[in-house]
Protein backbone atom coordinates (compact mmCIF):
# COMPACT_ATOMS: atom_id res chain seq x y z
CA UNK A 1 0.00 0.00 0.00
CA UNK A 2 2.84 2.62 0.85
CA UNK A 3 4.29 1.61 -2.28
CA UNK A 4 1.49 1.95 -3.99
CA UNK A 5 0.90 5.65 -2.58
CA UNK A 6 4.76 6.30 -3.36
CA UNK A 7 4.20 6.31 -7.36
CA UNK A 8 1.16 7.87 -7.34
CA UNK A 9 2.71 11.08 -5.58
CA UNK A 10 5.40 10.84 -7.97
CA UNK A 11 2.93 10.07 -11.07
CA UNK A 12 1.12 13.37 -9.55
CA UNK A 13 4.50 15.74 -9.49
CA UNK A 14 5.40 14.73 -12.89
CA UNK A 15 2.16 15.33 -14.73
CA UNK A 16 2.31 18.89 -12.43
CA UNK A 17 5.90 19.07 -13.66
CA UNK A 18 4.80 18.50 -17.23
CA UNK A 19 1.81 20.84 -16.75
CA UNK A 20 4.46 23.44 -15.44
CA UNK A 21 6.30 23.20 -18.50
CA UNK A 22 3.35 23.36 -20.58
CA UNK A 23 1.95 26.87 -18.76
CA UNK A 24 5.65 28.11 -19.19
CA UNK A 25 5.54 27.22 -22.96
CA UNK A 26 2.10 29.11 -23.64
CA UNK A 27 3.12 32.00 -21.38
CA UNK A 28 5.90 32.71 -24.56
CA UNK A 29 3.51 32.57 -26.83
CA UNK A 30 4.16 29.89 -28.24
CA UNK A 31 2.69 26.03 -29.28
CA UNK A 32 4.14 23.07 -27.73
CA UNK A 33 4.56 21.62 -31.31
CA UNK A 34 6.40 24.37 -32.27
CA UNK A 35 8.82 23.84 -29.09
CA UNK A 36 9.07 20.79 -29.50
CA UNK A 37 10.27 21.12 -33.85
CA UNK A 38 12.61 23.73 -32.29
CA UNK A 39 14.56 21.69 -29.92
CA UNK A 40 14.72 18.78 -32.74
CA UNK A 41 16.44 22.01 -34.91
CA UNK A 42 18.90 22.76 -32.43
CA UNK A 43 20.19 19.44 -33.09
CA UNK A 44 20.32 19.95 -36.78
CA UNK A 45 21.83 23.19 -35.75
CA UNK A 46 25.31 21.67 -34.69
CA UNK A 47 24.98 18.98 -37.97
CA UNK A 48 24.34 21.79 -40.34
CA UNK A 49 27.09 24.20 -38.91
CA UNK A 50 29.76 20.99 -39.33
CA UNK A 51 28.67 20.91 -42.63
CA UNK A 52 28.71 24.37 -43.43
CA UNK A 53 32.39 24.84 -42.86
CA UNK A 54 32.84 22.79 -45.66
CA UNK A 55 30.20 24.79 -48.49
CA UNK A 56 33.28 25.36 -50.70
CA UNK A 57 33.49 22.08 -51.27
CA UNK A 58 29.92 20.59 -51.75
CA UNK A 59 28.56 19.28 -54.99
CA UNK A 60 25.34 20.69 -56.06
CA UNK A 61 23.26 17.62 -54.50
CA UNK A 62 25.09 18.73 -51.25
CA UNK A 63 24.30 22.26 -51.67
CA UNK A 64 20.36 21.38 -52.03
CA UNK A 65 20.02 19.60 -49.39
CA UNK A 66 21.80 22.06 -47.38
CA UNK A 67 19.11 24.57 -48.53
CA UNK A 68 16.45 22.93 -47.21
CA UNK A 69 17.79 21.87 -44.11
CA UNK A 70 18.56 25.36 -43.52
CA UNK A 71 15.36 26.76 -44.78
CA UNK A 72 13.09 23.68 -42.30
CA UNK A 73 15.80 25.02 -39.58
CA UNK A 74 14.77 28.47 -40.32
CA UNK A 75 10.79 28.09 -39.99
CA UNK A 76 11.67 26.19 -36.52
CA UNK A 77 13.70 29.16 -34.91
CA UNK A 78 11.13 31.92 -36.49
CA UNK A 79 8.72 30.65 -34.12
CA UNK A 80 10.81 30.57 -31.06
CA UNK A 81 11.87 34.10 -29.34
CA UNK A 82 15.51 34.69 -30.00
CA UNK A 83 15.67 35.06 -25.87
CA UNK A 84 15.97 31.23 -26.02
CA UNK A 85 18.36 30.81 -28.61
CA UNK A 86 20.39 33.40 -28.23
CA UNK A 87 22.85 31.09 -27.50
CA UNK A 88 23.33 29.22 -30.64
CA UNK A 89 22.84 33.10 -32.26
CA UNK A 90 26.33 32.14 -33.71
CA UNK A 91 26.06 29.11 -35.64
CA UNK A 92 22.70 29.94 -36.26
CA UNK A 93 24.46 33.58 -38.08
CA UNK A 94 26.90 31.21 -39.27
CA UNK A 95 24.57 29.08 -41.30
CA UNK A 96 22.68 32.28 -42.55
CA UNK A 97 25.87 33.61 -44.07
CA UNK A 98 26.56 30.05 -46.16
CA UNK A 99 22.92 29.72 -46.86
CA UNK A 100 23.02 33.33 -48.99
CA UNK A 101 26.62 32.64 -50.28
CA UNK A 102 25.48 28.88 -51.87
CA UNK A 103 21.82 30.95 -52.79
CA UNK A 104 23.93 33.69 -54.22
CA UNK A 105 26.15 30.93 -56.14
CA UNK A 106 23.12 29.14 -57.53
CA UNK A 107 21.64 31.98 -58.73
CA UNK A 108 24.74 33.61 -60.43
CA UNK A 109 25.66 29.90 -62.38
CA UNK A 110 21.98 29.81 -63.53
CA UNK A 111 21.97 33.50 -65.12
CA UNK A 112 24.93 32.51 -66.66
């Protein structure tokens, strides 16, 4: 019985723990699916700033995929005040910077 009354307190603190989160979430202004496609880009954050020290060298294949990486990355931090990315404002700049150099690229080989 006491063990019984053990994990449901704890069952109780994590769904008020979850609701917590949830209230803090909204209070932003923001969706919960939206939070939750932003921390899934922060992750393909650090994969797309490893790969965009290398831009020089990708094929065109490489470069398209890049783009729309970059582009679904983007949308995700759009939704999200910069307040709680501000520290990945770096790679995130970092990542703008190739994404307008391989646009600019693309754009100047198919004009000529």
């Amino acid at each position: 019985m006491v063990i019984l009354t053990i994990i449901y307190v704890l069952l109780l603190v994590i769904a008020a723990l979850v609701g917590y989160t949830i209230l803090q979430i909204k209070l932003y202004g923001m969706n919960v699916k939206d939070f939750w496609t932003f921390i899934k880009s922060i992750q393909d954050l650090d994969v797309l700033y490893k790969f965009s020290k290398r831009y020089e060298k990708m094929s065109s294949q490489e470069q398209i995929i890049f783009l729309a990486e970059a582009e679904k990355m983007f949308n995700a931090f759009d939704k999200v005040p910069s307040q709680i990315w501000e520290d990945e404002y770096e790679k995130y700049s970092q990542i703008v910077d190739v994404y307008r150099n391989i646009k600019m690229l693309r754009w100047s080989d198919a004009n000529s």
